[in-house]
C-alpha atoms as a PDB file:
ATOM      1  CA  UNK A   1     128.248 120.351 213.778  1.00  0.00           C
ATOM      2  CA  UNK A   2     127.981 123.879 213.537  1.00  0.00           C
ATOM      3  CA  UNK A   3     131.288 125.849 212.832  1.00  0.00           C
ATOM      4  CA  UNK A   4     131.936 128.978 214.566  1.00  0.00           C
ATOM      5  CA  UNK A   5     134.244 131.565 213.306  1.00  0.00           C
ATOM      6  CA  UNK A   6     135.308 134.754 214.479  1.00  0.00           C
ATOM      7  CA  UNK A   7     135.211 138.024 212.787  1.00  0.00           C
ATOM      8  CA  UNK A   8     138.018 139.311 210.997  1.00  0.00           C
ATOM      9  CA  UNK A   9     139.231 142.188 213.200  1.00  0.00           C
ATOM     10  CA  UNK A  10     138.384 140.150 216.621  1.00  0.00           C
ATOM     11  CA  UNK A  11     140.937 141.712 219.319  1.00  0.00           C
ATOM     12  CA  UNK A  12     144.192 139.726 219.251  1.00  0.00           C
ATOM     13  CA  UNK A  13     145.204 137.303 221.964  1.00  0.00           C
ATOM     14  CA  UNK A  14     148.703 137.901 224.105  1.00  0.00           C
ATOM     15  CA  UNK A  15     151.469 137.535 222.202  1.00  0.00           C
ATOM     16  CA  UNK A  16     155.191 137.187 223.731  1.00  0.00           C
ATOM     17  CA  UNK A  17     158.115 139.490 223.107  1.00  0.00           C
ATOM     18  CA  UNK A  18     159.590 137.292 220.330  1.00  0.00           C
ATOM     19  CA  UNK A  19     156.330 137.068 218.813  1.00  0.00           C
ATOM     20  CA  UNK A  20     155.982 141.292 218.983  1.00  0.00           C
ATOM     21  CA  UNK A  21     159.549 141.495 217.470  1.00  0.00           C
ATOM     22  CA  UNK A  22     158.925 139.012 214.730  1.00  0.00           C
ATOM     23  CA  UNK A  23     155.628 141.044 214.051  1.00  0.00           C
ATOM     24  CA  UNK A  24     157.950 144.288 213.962  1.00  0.00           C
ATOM     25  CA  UNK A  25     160.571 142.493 211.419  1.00  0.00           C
ATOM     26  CA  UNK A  26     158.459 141.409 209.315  1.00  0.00           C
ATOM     27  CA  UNK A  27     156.495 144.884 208.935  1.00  0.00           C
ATOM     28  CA  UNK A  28     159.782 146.308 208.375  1.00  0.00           C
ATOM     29  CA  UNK A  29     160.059 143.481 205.533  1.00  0.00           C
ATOM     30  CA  UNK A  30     156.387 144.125 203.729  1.00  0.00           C
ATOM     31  CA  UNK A  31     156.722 147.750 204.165  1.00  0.00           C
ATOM     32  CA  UNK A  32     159.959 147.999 202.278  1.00  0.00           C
ATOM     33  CA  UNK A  33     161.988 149.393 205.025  1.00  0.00           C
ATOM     34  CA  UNK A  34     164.104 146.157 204.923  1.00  0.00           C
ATOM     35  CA  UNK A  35     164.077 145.210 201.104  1.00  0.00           C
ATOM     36  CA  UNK A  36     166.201 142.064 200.168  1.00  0.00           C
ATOM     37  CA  UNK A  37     169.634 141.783 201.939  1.00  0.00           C
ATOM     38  CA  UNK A  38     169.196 144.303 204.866  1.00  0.00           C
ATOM     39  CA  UNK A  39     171.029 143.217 207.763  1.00  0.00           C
ATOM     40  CA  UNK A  40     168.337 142.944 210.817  1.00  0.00           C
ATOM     41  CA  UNK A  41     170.105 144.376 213.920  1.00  0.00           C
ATOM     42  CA  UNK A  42     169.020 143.185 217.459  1.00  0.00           C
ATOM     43  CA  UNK A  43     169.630 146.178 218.959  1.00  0.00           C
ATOM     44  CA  UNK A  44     167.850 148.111 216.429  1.00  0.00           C
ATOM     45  CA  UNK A  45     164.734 145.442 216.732  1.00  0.00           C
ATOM     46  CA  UNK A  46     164.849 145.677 220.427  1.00  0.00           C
ATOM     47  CA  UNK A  47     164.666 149.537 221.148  1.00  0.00           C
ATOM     48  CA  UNK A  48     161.796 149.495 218.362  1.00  0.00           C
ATOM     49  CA  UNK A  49     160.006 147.375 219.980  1.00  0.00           C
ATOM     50  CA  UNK A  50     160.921 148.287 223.782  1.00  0.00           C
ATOM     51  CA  UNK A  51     162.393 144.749 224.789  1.00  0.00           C
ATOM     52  CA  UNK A  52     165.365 143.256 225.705  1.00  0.00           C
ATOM     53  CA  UNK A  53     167.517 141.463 222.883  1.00  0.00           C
ATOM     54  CA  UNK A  54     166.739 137.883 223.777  1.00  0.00           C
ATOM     55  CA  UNK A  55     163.295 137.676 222.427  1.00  0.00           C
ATOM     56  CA  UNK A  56     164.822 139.641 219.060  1.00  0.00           C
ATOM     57  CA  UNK A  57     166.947 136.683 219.501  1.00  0.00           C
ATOM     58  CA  UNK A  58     164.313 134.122 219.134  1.00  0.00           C
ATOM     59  CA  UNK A  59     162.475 136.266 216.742  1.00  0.00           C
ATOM     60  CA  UNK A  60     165.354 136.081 214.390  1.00  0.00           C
ATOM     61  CA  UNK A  61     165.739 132.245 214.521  1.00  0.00           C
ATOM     62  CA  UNK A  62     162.309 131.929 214.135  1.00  0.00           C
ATOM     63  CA  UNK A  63     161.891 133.884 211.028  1.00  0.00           C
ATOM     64  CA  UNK A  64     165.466 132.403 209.730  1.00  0.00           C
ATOM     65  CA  UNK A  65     163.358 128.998 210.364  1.00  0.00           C
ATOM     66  CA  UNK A  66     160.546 130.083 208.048  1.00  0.00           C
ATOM     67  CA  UNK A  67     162.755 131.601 205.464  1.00  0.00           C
ATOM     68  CA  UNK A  68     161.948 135.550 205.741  1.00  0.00           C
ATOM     69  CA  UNK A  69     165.514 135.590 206.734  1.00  0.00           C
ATOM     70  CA  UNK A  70     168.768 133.621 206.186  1.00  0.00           C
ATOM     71  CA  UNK A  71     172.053 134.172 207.648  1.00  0.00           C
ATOM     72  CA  UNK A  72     175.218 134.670 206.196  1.00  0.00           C
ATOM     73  CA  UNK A  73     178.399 134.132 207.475  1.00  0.00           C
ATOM     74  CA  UNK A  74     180.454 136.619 209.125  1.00  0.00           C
ATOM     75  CA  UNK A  75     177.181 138.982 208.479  1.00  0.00           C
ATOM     76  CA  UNK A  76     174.176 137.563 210.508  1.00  0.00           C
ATOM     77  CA  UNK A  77     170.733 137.613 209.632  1.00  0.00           C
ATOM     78  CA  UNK A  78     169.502 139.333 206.505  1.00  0.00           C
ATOM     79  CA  UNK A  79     166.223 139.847 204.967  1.00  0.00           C
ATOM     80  CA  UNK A  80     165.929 136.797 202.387  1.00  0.00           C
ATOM     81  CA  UNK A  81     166.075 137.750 198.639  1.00  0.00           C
ATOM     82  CA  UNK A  82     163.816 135.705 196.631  1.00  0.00           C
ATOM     83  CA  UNK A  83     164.299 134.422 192.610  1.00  0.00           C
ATOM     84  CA  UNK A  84     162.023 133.980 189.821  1.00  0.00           C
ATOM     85  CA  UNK A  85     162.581 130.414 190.293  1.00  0.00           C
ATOM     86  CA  UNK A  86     161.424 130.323 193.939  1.00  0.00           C
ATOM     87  CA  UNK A  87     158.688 132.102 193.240  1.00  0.00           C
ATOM     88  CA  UNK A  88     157.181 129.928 190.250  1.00  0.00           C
ATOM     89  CA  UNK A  89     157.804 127.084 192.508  1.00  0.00           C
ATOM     90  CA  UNK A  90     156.515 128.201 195.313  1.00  0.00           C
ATOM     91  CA  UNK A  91     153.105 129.873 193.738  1.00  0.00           C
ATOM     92  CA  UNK A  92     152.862 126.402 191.816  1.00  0.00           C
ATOM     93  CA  UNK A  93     152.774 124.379 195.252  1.00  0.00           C
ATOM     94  CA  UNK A  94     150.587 126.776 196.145  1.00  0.00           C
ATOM     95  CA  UNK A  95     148.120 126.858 193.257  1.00  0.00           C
ATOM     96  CA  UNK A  96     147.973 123.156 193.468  1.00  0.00           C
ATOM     97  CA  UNK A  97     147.227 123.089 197.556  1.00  0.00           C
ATOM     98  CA  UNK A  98     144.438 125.566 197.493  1.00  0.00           C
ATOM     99  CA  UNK A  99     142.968 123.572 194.692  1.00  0.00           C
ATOM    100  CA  UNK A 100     143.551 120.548 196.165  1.00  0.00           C
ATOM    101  CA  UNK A 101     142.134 121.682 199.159  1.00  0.00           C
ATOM    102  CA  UNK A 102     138.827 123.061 197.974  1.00  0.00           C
ATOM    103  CA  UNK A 103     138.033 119.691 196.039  1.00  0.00           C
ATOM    104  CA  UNK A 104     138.217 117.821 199.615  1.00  0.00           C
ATOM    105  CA  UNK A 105     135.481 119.780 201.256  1.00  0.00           C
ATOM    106  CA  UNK A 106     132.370 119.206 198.411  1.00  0.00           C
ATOM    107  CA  UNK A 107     129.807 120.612 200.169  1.00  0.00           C
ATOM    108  CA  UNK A 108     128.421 124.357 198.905  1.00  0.00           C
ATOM    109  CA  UNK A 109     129.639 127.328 201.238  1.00  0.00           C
ATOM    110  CA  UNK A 110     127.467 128.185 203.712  1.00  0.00           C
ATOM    111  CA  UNK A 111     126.303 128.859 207.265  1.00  0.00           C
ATOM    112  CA  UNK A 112     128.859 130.458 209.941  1.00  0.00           C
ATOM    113  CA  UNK A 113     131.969 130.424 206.660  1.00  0.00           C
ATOM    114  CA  UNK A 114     129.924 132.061 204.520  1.00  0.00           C
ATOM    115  CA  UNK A 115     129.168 134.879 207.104  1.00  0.00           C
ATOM    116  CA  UNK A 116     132.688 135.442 207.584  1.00  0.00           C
ATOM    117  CA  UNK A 117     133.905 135.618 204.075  1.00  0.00           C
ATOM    118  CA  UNK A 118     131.188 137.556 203.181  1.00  0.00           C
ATOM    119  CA  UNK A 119     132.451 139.878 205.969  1.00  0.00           C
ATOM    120  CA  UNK A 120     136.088 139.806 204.875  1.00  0.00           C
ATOM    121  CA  UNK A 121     135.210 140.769 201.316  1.00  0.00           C
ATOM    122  CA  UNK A 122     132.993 143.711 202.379  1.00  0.00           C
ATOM    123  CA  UNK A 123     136.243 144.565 204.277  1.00  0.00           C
ATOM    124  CA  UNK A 124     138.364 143.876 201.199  1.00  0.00           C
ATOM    125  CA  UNK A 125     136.235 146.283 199.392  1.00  0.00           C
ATOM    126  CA  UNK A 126     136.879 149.301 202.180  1.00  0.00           C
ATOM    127  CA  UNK A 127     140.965 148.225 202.015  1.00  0.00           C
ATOM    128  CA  UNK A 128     140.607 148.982 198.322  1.00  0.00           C
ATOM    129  CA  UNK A 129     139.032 151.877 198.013  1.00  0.00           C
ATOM    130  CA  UNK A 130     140.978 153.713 201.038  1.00  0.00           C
ATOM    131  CA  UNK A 131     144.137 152.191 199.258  1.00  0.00           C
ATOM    132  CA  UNK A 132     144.979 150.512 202.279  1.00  0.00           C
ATOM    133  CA  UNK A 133     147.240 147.577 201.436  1.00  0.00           C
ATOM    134  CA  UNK A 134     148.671 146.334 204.158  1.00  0.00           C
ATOM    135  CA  UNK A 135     144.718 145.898 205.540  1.00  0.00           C
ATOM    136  CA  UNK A 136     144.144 144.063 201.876  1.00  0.00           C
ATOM    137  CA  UNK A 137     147.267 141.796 202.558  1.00  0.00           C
ATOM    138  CA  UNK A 138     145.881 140.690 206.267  1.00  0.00           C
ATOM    139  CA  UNK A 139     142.455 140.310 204.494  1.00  0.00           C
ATOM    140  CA  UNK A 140     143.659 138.421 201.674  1.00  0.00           C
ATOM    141  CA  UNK A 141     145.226 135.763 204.010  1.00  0.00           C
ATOM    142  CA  UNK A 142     142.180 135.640 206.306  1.00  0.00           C
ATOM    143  CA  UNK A 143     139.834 134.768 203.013  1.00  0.00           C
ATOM    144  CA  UNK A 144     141.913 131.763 201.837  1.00  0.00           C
ATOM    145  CA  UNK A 145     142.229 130.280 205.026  1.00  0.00           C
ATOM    146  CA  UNK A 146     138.508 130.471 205.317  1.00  0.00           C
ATOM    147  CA  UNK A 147     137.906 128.597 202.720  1.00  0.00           C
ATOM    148  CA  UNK A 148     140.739 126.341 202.517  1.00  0.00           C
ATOM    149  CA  UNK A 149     140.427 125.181 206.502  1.00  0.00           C
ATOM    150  CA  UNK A 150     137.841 122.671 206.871  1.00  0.00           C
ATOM    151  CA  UNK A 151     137.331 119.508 208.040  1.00  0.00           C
ATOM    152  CA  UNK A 152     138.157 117.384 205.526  1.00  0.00           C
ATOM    153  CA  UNK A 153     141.235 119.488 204.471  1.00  0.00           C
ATOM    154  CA  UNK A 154     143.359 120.337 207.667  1.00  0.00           C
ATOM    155  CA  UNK A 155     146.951 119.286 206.477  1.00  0.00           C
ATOM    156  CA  UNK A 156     146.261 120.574 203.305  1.00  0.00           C
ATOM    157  CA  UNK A 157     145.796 123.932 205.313  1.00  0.00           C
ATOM    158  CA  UNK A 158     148.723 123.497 207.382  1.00  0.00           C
ATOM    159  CA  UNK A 159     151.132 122.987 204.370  1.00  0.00           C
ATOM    160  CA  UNK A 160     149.146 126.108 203.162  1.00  0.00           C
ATOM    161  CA  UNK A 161     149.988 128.494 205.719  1.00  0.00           C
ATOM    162  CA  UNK A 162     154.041 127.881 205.554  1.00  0.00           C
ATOM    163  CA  UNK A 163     153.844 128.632 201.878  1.00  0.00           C
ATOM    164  CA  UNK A 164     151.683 132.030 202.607  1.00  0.00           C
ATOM    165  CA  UNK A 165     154.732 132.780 204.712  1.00  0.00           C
ATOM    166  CA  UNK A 166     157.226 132.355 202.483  1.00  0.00           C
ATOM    167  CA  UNK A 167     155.237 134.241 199.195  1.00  0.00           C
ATOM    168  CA  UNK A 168     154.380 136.939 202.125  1.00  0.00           C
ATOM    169  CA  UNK A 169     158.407 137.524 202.331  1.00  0.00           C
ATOM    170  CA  UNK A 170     158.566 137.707 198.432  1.00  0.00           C
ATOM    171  CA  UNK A 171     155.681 139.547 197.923  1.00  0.00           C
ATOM    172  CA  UNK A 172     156.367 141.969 200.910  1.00  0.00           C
ATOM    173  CA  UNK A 173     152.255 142.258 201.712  1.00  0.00           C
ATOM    174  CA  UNK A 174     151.175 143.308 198.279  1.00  0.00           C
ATOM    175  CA  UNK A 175     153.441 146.399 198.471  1.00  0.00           C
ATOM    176  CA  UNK A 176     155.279 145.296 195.130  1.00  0.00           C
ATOM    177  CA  UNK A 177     151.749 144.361 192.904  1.00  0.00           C
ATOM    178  CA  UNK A 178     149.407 146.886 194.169  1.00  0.00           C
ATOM    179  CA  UNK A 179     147.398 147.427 191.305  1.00  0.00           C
ATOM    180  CA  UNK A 180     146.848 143.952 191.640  1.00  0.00           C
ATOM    181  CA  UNK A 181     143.864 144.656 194.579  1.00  0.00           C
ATOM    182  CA  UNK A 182     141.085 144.730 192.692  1.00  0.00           C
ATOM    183  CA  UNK A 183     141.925 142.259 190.419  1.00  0.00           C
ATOM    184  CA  UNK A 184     142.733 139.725 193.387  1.00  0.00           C
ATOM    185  CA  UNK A 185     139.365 140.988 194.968  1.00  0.00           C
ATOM    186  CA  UNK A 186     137.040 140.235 192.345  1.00  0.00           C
ATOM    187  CA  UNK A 187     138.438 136.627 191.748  1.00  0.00           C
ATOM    188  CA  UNK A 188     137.644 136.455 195.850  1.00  0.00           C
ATOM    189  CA  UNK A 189     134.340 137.328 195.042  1.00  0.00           C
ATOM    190  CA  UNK A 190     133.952 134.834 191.842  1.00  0.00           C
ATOM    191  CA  UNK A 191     135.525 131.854 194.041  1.00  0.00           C
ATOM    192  CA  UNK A 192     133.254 132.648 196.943  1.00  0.00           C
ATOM    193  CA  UNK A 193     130.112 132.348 194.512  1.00  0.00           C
ATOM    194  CA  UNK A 194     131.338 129.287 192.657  1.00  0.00           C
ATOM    195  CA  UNK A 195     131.631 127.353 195.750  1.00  0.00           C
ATOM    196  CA  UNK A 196     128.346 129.295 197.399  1.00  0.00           C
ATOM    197  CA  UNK A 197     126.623 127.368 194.055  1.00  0.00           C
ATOM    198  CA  UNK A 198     128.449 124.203 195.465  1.00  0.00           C
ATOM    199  CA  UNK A 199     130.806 124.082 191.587  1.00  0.00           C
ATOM    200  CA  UNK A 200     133.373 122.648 193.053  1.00  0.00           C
ATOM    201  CA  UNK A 201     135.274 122.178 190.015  1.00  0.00           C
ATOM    202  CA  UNK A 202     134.545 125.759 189.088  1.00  0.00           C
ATOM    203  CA  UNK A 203     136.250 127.482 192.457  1.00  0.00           C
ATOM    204  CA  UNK A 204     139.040 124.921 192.124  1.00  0.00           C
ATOM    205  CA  UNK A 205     139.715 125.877 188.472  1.00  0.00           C
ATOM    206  CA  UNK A 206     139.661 129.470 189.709  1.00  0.00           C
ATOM    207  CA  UNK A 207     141.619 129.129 192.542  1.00  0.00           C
ATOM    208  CA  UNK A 208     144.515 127.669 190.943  1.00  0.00           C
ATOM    209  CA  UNK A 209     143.823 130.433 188.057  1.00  0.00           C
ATOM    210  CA  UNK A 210     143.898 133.205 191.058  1.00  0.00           C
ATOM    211  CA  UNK A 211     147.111 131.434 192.354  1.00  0.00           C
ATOM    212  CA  UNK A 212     148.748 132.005 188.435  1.00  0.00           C
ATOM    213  CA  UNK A 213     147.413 135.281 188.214  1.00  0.00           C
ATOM    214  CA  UNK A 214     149.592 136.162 191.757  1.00  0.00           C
ATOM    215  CA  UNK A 215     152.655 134.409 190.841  1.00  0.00           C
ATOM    216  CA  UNK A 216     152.632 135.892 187.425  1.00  0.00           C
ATOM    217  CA  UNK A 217     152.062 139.728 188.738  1.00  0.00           C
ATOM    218  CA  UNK A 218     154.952 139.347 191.009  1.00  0.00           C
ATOM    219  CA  UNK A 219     157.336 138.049 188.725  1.00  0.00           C
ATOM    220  CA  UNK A 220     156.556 140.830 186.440  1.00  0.00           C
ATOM    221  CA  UNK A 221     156.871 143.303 189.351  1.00  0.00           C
ATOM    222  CA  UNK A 222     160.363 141.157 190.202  1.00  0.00           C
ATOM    223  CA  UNK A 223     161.674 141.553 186.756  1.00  0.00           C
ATOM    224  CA  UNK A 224     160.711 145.597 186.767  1.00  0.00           C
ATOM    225  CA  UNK A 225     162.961 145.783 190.310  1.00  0.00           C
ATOM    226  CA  UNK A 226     166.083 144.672 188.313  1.00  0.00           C
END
């Protein structure tokens, strides 16, 4: 069976006012507006946006669910602070997933996938060079879910995209590793032509060594914050 995917910047479908104002928070969050321990107001969300405060409501206890923020007693929600420890932990879940996931789909990339990563890294490419990292960030994410969501590997995926979540909140969208863009690209592009060449074992061995690479950047960037 043929599989069909859709380019990259396809128009996005209609998304509800919770869904807007989690979108807004979580900009605020990867931009650095709201760095580790900001208090996220309702009101504040909700004249941003142009809503009432009931979706910001359900925005907030959604994103409290997925751990970009946490609440604290007598305080309310606050943008989640992240450790060294979380993030080794959660990078080495994460390494080991990806891998995991490219070793259950042994066939070499091609067809309709290959199309589309091959259009996300030309896109990667235009992120870099215009220094656009929040476009890099949204690319990033839309390359490993190519080629970690197939057929044979759709938990693996699903398991996948809570962890991109949670790194997203510690990583706030590449903003702390920037320098890191190019670096991150051109493993893209050596992953994409391992598995293109149908070395399985090659792109898995680079995956989880892209995965390290990440984890390792951020800490460093981490430890330079305090």
């Amino acid at each position: 069976m043929t599989e069909m995917f859709p380019p990259p910047d396809r128009p996005q479908p209609f998304r509800t006012k919770a869904e807007l104002a989690a979108d807004h928070i979580k900009q605020m969050i990867m931009s650095g507006q709201a760095p580790p321990g900001t208090k996220i107001l309702t009101r504040v969300v909700a004249q941003a946006v142009g809503i009432s405060d009931t979706p910001v409501r359900e925005a907030i206890k959604q994103l409290v669910s997925e751990e970009w923020l946490v609440e604290r007693p007598h305080i309310g929600a606050v943008v989640a602070d992240f450790t060294v420890e979380n993030v080794r932990e959660l990078y080495g879940i994460r390494a080991a997933l990806a891998s995991l996931a490219l070793q259950l789909h042994p066939a070499p990339l091609s067809g309709q996938r290959l199309l589309a990563i091959d259009e996300v890294l030309a896109a990667s490419a235009v992120a870099i060079d215009a220094g656009d990292v929040a476009s890099f960030a949204r690319l990033n994410r839309r390359f490993h879910s190519l080629i970690c969501d197939t057929e044979q590997s759709r938990l693996v995926h699903r398991m996948l995209v809570g962890l991109w979540s949670k790194t997203e909140t510690a990583q706030r969208g590449f903003r702390l590793v920037p320098w890191r863009l190019p670096k991150s690209h051109a493993e893209h592009v050596a992953i994409r032509d391992a598995l293109v060449e149908g070395d399985i074992a090659r792109a898995s061995e680079l995956q989880h060594a892209h995965e390290t690479a990440a984890m390792n950047a951020l800490i460093e960037a981490m430890d330079g914050e305090t």
